[in-house]
N, C-alpha and C. Protein backbone atom coordinates (compact mmCIF):
# COMPACT_ATOMS: atom_id res chain seq x y z
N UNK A 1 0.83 -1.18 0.00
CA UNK A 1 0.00 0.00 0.00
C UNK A 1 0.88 1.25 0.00
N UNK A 2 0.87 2.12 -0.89
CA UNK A 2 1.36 3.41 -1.02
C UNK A 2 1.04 4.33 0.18
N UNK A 3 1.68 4.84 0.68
CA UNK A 3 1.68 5.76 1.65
C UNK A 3 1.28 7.59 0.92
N UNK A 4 0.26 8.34 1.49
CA UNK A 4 -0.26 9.36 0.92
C UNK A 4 0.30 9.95 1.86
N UNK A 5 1.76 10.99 1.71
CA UNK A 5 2.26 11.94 2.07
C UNK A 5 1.58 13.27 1.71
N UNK A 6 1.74 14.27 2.45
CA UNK A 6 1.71 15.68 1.96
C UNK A 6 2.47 16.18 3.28
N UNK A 7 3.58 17.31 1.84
CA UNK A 7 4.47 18.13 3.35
C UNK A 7 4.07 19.56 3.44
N UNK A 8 4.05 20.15 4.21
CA UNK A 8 3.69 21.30 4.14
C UNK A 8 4.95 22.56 4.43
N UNK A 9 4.82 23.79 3.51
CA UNK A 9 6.53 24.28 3.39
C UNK A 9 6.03 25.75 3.30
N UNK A 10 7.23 26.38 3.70
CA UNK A 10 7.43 28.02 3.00
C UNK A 10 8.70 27.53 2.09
N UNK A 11 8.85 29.24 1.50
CA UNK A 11 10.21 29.58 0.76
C UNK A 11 11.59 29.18 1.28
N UNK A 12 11.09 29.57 2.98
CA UNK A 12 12.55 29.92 3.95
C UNK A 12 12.87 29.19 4.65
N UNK A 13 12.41 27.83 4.88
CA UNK A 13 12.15 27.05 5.90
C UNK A 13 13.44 25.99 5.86
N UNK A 14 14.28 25.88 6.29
CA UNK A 14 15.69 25.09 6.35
C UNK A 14 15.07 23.59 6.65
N UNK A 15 14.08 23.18 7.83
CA UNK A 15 13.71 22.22 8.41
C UNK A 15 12.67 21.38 6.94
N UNK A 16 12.03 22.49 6.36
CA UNK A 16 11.37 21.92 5.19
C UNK A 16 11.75 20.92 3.96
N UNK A 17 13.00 21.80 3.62
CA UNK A 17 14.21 21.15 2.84
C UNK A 17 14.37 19.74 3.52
N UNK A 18 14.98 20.12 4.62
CA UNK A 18 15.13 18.78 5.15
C UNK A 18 14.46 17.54 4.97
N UNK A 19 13.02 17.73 5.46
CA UNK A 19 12.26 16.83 5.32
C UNK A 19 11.86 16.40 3.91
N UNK A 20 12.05 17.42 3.06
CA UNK A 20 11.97 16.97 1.37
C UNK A 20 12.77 15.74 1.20
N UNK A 21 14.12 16.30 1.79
CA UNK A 21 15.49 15.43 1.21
C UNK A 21 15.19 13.97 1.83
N UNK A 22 14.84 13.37 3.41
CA UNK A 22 14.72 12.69 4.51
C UNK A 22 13.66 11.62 3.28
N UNK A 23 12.60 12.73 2.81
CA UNK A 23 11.43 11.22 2.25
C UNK A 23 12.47 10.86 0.94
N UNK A 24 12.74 12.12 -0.29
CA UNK A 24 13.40 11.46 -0.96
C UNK A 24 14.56 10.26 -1.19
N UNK A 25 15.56 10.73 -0.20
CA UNK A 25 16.30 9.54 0.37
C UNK A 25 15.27 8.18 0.36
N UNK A 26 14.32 8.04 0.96
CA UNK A 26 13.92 7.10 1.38
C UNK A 26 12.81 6.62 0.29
N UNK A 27 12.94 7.43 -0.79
CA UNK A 27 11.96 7.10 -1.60
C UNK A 27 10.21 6.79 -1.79
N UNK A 28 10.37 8.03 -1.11
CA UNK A 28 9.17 8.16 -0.78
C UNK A 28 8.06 9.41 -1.39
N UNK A 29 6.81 9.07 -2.00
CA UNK A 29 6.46 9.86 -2.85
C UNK A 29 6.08 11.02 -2.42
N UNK A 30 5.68 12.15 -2.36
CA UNK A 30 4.89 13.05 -1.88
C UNK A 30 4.54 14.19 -2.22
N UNK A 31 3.06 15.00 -1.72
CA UNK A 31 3.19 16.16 -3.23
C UNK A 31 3.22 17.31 -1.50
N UNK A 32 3.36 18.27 -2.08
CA UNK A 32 4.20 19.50 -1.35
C UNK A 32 3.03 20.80 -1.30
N UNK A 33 2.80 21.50 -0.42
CA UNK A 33 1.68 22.28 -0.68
C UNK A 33 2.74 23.41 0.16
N UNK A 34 2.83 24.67 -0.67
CA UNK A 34 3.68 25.80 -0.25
C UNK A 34 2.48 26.67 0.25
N UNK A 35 2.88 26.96 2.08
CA UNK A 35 1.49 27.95 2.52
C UNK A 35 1.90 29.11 2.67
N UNK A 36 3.08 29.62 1.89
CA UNK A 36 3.50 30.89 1.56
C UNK A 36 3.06 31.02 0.55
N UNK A 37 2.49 30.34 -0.89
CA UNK A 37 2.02 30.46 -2.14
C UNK A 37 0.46 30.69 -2.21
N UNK A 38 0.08 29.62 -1.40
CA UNK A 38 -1.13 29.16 -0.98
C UNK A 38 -2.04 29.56 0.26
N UNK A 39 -2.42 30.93 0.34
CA UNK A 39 -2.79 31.23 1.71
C UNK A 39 -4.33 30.64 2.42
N UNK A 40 -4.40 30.29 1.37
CA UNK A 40 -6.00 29.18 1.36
C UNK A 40 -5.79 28.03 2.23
N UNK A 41 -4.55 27.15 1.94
CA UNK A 41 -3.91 25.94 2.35
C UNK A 41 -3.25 26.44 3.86
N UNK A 42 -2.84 27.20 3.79
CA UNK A 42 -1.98 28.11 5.45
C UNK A 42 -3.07 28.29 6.42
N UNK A 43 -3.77 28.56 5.80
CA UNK A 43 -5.30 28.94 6.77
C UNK A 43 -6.02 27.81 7.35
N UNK A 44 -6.28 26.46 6.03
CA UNK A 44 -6.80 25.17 6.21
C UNK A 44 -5.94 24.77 7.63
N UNK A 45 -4.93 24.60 7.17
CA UNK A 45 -3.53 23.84 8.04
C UNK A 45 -3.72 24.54 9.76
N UNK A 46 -3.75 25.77 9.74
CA UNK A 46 -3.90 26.37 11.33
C UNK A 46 -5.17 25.50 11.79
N UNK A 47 -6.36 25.55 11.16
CA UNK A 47 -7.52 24.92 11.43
C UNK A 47 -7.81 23.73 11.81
N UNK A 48 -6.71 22.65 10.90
CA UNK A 48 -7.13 21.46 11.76
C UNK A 48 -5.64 21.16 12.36
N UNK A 49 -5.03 21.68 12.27
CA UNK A 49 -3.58 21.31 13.28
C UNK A 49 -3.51 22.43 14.74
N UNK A 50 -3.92 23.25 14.49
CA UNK A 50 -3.77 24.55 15.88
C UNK A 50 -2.36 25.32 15.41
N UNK A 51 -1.06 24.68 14.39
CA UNK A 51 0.16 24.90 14.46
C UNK A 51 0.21 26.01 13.70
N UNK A 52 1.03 27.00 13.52
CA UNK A 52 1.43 27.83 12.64
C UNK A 52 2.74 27.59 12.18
N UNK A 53 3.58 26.57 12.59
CA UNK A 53 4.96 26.38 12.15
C UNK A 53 5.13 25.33 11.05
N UNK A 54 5.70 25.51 10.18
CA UNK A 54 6.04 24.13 9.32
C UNK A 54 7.72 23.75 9.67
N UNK A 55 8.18 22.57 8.95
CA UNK A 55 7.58 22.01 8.04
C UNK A 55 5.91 20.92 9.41
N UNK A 56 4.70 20.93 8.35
CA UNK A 56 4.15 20.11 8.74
C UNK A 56 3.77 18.72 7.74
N UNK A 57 3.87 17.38 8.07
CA UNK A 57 3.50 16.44 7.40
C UNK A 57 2.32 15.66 7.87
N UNK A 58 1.51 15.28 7.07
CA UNK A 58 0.25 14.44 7.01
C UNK A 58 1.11 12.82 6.13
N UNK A 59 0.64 12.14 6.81
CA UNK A 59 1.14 10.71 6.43
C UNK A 59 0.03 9.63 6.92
N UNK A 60 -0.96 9.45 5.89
CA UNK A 60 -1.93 8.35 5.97
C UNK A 60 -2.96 8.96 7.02
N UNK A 61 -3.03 10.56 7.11
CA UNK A 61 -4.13 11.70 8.34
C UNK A 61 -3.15 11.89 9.77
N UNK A 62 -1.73 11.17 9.56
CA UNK A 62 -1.49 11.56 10.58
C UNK A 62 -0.65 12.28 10.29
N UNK A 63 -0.44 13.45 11.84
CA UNK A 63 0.39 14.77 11.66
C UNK A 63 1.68 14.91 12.35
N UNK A 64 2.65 15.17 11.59
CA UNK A 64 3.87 14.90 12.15
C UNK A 64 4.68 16.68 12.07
N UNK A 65 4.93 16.78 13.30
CA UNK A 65 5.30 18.58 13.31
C UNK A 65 6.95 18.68 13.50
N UNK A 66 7.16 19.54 12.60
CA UNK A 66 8.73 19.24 12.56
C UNK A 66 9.10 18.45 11.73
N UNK A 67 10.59 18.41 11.03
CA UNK A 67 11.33 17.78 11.21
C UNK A 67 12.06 16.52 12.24
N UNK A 68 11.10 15.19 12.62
CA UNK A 68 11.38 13.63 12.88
C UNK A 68 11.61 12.80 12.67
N UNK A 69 12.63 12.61 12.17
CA UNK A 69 12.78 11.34 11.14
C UNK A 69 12.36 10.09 11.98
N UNK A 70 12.57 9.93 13.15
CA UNK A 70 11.72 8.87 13.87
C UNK A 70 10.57 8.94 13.68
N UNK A 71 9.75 9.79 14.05
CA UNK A 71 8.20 9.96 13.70
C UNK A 71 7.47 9.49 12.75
N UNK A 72 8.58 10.42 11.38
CA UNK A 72 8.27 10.06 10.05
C UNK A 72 8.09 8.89 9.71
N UNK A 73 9.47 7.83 10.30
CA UNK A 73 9.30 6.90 10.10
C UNK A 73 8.64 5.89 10.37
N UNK A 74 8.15 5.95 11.49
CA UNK A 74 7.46 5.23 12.36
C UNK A 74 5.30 5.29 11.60
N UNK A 75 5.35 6.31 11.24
CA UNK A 75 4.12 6.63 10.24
C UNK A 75 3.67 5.88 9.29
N UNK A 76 5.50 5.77 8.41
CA UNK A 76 5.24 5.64 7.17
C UNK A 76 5.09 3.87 7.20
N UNK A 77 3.93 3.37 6.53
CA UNK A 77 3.94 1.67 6.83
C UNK A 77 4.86 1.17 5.47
């Protein structure tokens, strides 16, 4: 079963990158929603997370805050 990633990013975000590089390494698919581009999606994201910080990831509805590669991993089946 494919795992349904989405990461959530700004422009400036060092920790974001990161987590780009962390799934790619691991080969892992995922599509990217920029809530500096997207203020529609920035707004959604405060709403059902409470967070205002990224990077944030959704992995199969669950929410992983930060940069975790344990977390991440532990998510991803």
């Amino acid at each position: 079963m494919e795992n349904k990633v989405t990461v959530y990013t700004t422009n400036t975000c060092p920790y974001c990158v990161m987590v780009k590089n962390f799934l790619d390494e691991k080969g892992v698919p995922y599509e990217e929603v920029n809530v500096q581009l997207d203020s529609d999606a920035g707004q959604k994201l405060v709403e059902t997370t409470g967070q205002m910080g990224v990077p944030q990831i959704n992995i199969n509805g669950e929410w992983v805050l930060g940069f975790d590669p344990d977390s991440i991993t532990e998510k991803l089946k």
